[in-house]
Each structure stands twice: as C-alpha cells, then as structure tokens.
PDB file of N, CA and C in Angstrom:
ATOM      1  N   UNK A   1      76.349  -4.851-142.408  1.00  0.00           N
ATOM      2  CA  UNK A   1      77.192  -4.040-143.253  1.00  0.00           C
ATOM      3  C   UNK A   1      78.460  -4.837-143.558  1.00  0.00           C
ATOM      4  N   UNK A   2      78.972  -4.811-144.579  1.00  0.00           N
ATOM      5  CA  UNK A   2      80.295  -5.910-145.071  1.00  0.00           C
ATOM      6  C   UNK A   2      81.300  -4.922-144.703  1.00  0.00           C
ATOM      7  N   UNK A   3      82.296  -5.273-144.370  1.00  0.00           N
ATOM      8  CA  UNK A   3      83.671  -5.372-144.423  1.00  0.00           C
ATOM      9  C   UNK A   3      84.084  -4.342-145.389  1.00  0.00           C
ATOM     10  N   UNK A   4      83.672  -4.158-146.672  1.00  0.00           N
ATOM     11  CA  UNK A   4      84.606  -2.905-147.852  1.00  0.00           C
ATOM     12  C   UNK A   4      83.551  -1.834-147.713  1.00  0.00           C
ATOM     13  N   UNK A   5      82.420  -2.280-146.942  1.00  0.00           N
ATOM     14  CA  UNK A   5      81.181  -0.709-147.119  1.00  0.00           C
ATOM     15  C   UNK A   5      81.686   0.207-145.809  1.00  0.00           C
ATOM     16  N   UNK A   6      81.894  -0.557-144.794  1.00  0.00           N
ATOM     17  CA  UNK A   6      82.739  -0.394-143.509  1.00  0.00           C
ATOM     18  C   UNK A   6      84.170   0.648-143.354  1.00  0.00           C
ATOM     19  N   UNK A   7      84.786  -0.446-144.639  1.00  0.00           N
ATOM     20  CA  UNK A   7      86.346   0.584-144.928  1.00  0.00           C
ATOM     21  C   UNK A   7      86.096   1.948-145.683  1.00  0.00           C
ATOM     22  N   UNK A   8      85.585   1.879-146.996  1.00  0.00           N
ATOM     23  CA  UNK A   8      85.074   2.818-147.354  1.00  0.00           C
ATOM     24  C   UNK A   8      84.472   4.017-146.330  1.00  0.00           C
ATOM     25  N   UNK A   9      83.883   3.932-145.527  1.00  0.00           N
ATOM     26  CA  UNK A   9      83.060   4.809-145.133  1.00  0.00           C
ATOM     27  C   UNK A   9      83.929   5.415-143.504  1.00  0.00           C
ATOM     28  N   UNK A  10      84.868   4.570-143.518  1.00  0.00           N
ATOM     29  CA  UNK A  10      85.564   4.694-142.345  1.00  0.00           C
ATOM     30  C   UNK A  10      87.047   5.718-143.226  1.00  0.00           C
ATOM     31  N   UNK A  11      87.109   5.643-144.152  1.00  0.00           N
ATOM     32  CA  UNK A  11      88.097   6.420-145.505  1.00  0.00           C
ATOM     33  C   UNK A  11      87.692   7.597-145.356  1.00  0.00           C
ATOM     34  N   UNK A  12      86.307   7.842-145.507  1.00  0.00           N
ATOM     35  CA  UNK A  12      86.057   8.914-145.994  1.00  0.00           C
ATOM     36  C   UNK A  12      86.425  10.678-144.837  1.00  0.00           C
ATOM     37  N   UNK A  13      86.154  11.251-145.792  1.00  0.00           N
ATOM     38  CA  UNK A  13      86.982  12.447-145.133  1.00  0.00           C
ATOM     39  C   UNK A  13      86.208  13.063-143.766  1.00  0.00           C
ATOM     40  N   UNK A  14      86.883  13.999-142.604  1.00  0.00           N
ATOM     41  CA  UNK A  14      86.003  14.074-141.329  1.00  0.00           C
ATOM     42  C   UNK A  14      84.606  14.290-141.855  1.00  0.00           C
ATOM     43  N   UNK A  15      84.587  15.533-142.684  1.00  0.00           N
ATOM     44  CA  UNK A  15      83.289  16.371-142.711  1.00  0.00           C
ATOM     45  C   UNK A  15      81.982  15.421-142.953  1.00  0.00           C
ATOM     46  N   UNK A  16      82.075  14.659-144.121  1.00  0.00           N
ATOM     47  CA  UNK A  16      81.510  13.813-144.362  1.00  0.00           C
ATOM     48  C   UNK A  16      81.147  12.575-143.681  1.00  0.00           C
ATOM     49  N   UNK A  17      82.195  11.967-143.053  1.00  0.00           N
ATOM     50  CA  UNK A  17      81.480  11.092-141.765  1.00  0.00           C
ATOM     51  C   UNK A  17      80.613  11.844-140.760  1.00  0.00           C
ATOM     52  N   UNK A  18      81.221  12.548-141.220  1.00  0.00           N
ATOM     53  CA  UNK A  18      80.214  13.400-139.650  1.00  0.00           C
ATOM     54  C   UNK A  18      79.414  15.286-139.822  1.00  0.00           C
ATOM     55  N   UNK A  19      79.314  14.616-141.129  1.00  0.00           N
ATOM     56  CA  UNK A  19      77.852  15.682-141.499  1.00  0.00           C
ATOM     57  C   UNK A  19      76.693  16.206-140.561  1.00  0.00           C
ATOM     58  N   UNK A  20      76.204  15.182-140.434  1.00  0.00           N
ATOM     59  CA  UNK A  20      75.003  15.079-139.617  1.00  0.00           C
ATOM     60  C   UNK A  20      75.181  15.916-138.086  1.00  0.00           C
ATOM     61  N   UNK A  21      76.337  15.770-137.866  1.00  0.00           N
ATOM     62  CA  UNK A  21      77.067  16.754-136.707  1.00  0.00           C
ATOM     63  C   UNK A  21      76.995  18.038-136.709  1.00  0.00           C
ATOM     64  N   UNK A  22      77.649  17.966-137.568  1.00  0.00           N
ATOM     65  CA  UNK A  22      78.296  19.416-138.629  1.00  0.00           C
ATOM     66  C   UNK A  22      76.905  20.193-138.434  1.00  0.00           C
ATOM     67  N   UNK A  23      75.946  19.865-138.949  1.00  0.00           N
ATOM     68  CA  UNK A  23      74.391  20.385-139.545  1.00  0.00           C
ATOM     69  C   UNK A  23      73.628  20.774-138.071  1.00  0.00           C
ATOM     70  N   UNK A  24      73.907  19.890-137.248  1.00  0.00           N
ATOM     71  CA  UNK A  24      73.293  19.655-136.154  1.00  0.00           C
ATOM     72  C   UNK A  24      73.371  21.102-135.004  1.00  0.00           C
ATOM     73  N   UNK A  25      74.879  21.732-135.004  1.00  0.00           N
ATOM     74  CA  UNK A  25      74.550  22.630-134.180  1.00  0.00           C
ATOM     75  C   UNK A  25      73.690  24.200-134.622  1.00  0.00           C
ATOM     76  N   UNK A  26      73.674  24.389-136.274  1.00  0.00           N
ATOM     77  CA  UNK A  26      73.309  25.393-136.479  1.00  0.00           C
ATOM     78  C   UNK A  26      71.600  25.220-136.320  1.00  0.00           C
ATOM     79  N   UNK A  27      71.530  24.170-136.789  1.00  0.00           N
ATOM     80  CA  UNK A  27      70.116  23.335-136.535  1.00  0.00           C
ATOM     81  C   UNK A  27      69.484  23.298-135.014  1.00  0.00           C
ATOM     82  N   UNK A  28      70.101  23.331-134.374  1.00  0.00           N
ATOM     83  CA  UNK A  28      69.584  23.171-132.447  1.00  0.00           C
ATOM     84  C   UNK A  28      69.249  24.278-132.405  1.00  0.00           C
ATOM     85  N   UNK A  29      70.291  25.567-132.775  1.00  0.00           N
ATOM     86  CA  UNK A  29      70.117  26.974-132.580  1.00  0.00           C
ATOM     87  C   UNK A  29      69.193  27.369-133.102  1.00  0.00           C
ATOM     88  N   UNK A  30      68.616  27.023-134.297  1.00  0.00           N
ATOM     89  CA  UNK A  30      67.341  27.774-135.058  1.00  0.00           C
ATOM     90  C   UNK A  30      66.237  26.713-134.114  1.00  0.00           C
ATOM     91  N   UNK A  31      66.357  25.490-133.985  1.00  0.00           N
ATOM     92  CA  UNK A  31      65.171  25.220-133.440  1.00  0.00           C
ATOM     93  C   UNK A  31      64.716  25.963-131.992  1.00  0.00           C
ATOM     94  N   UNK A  32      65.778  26.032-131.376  1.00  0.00           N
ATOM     95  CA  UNK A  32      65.522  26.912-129.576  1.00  0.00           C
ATOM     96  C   UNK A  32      65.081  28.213-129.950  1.00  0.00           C
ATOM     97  N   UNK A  33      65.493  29.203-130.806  1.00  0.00           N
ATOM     98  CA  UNK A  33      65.081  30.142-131.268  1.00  0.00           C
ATOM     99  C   UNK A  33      63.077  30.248-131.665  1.00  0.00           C
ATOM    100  N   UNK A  34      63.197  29.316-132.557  1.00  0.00           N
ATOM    101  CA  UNK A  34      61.743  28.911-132.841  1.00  0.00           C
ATOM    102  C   UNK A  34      60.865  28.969-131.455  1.00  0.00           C
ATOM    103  N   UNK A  35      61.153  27.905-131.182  1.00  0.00           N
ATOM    104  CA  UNK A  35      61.171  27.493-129.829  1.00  0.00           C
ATOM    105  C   UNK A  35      60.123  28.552-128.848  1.00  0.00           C
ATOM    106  N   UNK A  36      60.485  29.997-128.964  1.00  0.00           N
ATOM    107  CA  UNK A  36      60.609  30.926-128.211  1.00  0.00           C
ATOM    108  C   UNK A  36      59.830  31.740-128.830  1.00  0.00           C
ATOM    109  N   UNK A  37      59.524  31.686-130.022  1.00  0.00           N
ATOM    110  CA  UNK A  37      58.835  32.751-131.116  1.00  0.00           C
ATOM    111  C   UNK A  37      59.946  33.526-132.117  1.00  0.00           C
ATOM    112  N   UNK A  38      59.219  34.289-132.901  1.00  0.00           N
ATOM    113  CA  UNK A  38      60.183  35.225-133.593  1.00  0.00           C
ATOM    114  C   UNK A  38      61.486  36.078-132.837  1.00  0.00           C
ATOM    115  N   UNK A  39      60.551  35.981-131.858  1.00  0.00           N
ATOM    116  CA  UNK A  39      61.490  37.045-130.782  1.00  0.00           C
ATOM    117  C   UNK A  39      62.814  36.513-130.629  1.00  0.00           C
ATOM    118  N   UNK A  40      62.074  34.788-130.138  1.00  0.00           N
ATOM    119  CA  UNK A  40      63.731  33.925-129.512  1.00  0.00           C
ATOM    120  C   UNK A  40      64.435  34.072-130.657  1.00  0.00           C
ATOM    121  N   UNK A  41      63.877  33.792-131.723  1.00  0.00           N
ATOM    122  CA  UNK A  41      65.092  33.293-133.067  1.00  0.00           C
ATOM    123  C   UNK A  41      65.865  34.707-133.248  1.00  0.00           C
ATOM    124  N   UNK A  42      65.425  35.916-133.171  1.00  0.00           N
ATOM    125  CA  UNK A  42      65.935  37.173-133.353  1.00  0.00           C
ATOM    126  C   UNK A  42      67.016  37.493-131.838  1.00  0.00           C
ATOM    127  N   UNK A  43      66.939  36.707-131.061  1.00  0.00           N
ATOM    128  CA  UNK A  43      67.735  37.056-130.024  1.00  0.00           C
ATOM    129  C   UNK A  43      68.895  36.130-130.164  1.00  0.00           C
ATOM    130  N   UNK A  44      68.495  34.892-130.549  1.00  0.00           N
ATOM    131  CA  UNK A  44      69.636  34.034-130.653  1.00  0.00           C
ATOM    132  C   UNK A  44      70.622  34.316-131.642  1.00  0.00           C
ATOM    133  N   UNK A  45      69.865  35.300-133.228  1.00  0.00           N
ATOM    134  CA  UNK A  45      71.096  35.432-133.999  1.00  0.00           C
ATOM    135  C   UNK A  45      71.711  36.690-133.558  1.00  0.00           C
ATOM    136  N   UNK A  46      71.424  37.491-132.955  1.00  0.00           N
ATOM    137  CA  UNK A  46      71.794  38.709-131.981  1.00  0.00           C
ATOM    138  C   UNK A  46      72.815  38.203-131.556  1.00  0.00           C
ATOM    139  N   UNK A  47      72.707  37.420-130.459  1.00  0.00           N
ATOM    140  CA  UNK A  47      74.036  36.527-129.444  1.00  0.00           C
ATOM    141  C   UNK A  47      74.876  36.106-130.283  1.00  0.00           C
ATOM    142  N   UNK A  48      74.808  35.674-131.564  1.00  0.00           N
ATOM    143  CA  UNK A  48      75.717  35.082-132.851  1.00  0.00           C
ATOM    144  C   UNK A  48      76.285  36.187-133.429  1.00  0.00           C
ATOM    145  N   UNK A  49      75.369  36.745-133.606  1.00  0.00           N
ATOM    146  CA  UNK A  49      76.411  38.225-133.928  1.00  0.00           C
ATOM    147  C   UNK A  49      76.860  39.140-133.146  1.00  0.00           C
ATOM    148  N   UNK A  50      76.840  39.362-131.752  1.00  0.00           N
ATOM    149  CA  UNK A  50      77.643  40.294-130.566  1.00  0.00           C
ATOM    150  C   UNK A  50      78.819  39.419-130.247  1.00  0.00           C
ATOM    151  N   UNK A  51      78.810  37.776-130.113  1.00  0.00           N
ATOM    152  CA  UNK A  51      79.851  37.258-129.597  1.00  0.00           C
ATOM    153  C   UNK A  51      80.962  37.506-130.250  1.00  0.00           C
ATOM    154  N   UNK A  52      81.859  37.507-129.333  1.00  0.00           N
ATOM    155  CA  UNK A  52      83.570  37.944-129.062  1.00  0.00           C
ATOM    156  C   UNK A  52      84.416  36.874-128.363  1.00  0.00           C
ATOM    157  N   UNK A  53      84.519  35.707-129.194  1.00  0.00           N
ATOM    158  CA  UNK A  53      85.283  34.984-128.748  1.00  0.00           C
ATOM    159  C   UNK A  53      86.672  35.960-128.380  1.00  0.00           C
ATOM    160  N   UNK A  54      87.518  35.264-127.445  1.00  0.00           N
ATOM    161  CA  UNK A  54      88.263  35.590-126.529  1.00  0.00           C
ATOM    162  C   UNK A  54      89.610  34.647-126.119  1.00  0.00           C
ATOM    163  N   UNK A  55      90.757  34.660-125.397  1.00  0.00           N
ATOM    164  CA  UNK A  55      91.572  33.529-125.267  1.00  0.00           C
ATOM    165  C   UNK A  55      91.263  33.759-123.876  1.00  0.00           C
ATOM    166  N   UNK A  56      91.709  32.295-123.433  1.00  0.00           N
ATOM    167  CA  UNK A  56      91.286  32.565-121.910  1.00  0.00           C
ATOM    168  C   UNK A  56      91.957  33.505-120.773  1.00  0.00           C
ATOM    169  N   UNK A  57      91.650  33.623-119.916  1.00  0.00           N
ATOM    170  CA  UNK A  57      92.564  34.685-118.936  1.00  0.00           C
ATOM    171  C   UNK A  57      93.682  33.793-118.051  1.00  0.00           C
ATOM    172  N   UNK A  58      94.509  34.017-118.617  1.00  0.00           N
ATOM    173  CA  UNK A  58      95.956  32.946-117.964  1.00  0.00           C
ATOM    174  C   UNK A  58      96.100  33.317-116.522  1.00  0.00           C
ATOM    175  N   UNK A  59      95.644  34.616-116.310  1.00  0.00           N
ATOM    176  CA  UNK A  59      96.160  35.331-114.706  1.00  0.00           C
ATOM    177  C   UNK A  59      95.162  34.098-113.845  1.00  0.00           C
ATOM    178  N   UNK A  60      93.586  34.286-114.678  1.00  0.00           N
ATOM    179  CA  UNK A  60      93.092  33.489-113.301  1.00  0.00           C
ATOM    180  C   UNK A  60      92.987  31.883-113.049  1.00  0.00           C
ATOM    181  N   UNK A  61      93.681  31.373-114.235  1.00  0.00           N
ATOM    182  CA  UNK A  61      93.899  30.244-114.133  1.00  0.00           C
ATOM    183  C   UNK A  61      95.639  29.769-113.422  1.00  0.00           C
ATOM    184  N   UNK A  62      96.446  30.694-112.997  1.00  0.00           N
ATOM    185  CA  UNK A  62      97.705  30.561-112.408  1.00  0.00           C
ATOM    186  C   UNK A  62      97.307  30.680-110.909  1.00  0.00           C
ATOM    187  N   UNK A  63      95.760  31.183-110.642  1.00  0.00           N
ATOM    188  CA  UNK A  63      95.697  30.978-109.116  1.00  0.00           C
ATOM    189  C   UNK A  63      94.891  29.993-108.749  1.00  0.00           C
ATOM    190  N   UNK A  64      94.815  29.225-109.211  1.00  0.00           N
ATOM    191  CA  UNK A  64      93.935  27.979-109.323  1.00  0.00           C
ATOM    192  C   UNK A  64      94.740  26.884-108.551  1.00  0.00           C
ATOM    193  N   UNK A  65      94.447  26.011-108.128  1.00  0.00           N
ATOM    194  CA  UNK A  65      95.094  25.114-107.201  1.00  0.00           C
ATOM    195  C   UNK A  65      95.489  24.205-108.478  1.00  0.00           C
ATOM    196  N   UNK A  66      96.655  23.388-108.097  1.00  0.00           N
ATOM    197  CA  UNK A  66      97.374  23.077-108.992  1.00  0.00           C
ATOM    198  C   UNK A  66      96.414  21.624-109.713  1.00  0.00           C
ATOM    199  N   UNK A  67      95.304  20.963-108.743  1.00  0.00           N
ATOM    200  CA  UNK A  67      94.745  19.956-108.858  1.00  0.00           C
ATOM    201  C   UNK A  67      94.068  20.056-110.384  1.00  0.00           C
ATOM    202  N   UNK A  68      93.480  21.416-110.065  1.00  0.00           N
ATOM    203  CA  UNK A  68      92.334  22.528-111.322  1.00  0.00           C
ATOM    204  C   UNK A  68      93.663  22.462-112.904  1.00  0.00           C
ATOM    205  N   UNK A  69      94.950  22.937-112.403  1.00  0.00           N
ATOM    206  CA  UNK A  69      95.929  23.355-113.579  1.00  0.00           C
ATOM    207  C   UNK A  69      95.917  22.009-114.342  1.00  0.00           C
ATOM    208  N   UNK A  70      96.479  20.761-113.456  1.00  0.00           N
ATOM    209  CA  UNK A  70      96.498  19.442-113.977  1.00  0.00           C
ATOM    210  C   UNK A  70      95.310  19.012-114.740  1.00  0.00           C
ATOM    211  N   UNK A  71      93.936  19.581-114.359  1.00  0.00           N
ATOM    212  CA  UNK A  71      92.880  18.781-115.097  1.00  0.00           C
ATOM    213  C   UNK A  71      92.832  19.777-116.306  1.00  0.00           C
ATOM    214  N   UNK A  72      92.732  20.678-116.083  1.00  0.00           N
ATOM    215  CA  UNK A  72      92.750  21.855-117.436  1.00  0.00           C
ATOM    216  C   UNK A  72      93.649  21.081-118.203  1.00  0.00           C
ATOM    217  N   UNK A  73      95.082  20.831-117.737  1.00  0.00           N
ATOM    218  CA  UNK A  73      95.898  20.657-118.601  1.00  0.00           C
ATOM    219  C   UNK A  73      95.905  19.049-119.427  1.00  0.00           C
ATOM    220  N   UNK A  74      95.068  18.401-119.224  1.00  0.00           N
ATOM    221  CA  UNK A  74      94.601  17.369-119.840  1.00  0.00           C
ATOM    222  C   UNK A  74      93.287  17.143-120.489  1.00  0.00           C
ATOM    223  N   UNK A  75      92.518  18.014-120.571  1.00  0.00           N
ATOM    224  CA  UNK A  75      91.277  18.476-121.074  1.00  0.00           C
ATOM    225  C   UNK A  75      92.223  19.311-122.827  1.00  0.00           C
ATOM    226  N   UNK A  76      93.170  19.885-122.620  1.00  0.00           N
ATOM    227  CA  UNK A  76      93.500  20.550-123.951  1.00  0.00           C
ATOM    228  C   UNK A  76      94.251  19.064-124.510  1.00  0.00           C
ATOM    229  N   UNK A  77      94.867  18.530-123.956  1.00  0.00           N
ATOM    230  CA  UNK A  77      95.429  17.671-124.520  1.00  0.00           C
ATOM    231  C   UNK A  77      94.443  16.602-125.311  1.00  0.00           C
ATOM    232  N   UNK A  78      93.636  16.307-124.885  1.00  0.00           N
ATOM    233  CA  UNK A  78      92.188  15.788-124.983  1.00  0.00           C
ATOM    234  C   UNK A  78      91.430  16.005-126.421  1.00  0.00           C
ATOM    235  N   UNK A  79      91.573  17.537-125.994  1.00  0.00           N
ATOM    236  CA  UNK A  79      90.735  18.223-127.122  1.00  0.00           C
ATOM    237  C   UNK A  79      91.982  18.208-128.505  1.00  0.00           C
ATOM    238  N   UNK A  80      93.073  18.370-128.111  1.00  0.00           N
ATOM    239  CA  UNK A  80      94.067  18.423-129.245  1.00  0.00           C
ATOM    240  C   UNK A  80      94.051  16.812-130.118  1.00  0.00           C
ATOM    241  N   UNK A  81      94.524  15.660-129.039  1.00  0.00           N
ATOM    242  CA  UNK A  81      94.529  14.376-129.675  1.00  0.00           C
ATOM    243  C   UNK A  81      92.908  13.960-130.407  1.00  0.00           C
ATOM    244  N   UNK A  82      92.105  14.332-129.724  1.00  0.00           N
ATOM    245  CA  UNK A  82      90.935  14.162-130.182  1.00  0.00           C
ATOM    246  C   UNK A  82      90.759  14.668-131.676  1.00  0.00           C
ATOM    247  N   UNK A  83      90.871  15.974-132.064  1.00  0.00           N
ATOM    248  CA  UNK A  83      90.990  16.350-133.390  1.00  0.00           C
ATOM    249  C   UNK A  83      92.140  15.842-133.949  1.00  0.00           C
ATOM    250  N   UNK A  84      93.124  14.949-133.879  1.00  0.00           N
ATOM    251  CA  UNK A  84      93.880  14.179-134.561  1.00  0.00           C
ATOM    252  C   UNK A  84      93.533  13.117-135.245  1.00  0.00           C
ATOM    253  N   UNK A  85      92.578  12.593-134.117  1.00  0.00           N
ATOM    254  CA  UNK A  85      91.645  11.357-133.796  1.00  0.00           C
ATOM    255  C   UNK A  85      90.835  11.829-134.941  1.00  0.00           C
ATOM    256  N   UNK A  86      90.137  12.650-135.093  1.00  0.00           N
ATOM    257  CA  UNK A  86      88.495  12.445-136.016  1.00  0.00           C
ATOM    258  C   UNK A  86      89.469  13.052-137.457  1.00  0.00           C
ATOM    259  N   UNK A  87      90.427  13.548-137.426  1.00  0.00           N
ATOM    260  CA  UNK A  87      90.598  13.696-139.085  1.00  0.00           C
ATOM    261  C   UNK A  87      91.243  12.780-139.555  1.00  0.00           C
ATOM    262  N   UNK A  88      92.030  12.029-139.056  1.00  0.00           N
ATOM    263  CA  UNK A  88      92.689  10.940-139.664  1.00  0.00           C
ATOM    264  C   UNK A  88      91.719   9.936-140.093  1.00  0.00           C
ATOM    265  N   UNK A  89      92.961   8.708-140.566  1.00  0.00           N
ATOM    266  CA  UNK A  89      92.328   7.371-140.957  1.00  0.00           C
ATOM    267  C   UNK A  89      91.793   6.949-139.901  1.00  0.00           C
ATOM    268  N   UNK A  90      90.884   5.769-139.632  1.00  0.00           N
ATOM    269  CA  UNK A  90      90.395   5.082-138.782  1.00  0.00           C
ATOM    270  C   UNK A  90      91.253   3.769-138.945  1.00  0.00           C
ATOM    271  N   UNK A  91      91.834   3.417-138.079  1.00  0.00           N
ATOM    272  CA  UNK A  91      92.370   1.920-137.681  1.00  0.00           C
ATOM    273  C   UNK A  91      93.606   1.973-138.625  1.00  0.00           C
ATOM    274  N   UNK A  92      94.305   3.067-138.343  1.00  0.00           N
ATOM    275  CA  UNK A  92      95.876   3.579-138.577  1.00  0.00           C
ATOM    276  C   UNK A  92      96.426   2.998-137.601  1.00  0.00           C
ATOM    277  N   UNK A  93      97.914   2.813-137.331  1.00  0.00           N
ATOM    278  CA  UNK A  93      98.883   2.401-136.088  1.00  0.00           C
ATOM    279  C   UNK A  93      98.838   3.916-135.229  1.00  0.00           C
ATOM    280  N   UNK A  94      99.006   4.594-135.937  1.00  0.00           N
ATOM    281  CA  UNK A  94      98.621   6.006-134.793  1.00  0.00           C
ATOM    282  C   UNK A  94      96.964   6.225-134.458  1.00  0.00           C
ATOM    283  N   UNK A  95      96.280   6.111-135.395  1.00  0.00           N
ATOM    284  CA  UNK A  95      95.140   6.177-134.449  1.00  0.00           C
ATOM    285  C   UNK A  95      94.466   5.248-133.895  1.00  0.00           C
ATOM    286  N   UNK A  96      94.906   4.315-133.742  1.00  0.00           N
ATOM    287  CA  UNK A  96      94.840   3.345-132.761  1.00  0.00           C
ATOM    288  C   UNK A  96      96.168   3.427-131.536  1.00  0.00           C
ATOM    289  N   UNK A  97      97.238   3.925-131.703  1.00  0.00           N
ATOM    290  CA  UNK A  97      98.116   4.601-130.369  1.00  0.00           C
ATOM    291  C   UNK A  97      97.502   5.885-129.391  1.00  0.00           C
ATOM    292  N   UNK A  98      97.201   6.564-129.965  1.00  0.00           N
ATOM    293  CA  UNK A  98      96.773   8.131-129.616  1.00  0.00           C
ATOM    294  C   UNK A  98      95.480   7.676-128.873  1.00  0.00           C
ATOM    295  N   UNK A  99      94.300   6.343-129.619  1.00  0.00           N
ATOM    296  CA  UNK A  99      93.170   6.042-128.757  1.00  0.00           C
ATOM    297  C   UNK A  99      93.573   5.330-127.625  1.00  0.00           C
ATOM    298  N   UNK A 100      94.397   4.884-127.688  1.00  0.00           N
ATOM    299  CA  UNK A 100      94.990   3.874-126.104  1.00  0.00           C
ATOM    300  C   UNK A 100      95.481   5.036-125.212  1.00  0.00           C
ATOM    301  N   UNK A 101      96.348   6.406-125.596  1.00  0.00           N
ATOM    302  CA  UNK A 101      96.565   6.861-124.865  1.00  0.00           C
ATOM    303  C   UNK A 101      95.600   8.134-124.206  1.00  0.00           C
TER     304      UNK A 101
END
C-alpha cells in the first residue's frame, strides 16, 4: 500500500474506517439468535427491547477497596482518551501524545 492510499484512508472519518465494526455487533446478535432457532432470534430482540440502560450505582462502588476505585478509575479514563483516539486524525501531535500516555 503507498504512502497517499495510507494517508487518505487514515483521514478518513471514524465511522468509515471502522465500518466493518460498526456492522459487526448488530451482525453477531442476529447470528447467535439464528444460532438458536426462531425462538433465539425472538428472544434476543426481546432483551434489545426490555433493556434499561442505567448509570452505575456510586454507593457500591464507594465500598470497594480503594485498589478496585483506582482501577475503575483508569478504565474510564481509558475509555474517554480512547474515543479521542479513534475520532481524531491519525498521526496528529495529540494523537500521538494521548497514545504514549
């Protein structure tokens, strides 16, 4: 692959680098469903439609040993720089800082 097919494609916007992603989880879900018969696929969009995302419960994470708080608390950080990471440019001065750190 040359050098400008490289930049180009490293330009292009998240969704599109990473389509194939994107496609991939609704895609797993219908296949496990299959998977199982009519039945599974009818249970799995069931579970898609009862779920209730939620924020987490702060009470039971304040009794957590502080070892647990510290790793939690770098797992969001993680997840935050990380989505900084995949929408930006590739081989920016920040996203090449943010990957070192």
């Amino acid at each position: 692959m040359s050098d400008a097919a490289l930049s180009t494609e490293a330009r292009a916007p998240f969704w599109r680098r990473n389509f194939r992603y994107l496609i991939s989880i609704p895609l797993t879900a219908v296949i496990i469903g299959l998977a199982f018969g009519p039945s599974g696929l009818a249970r799995v969009a069931s579970l898609a439609a009862t779920a209730h995302p939620h924020l987490p419960r702060l009470d039971l994470i304040a009794a957590e040993p502080l070892a647990v708080k510290i790793h939690l608390a770098t797992i969001a950080a993680s997840f935050v720089l990380g989505g900084v990471l995949l929408s930006g440019l590739k081989g920016t001065r920040l996203h090449r800082a943010l990957g070192w750190g």
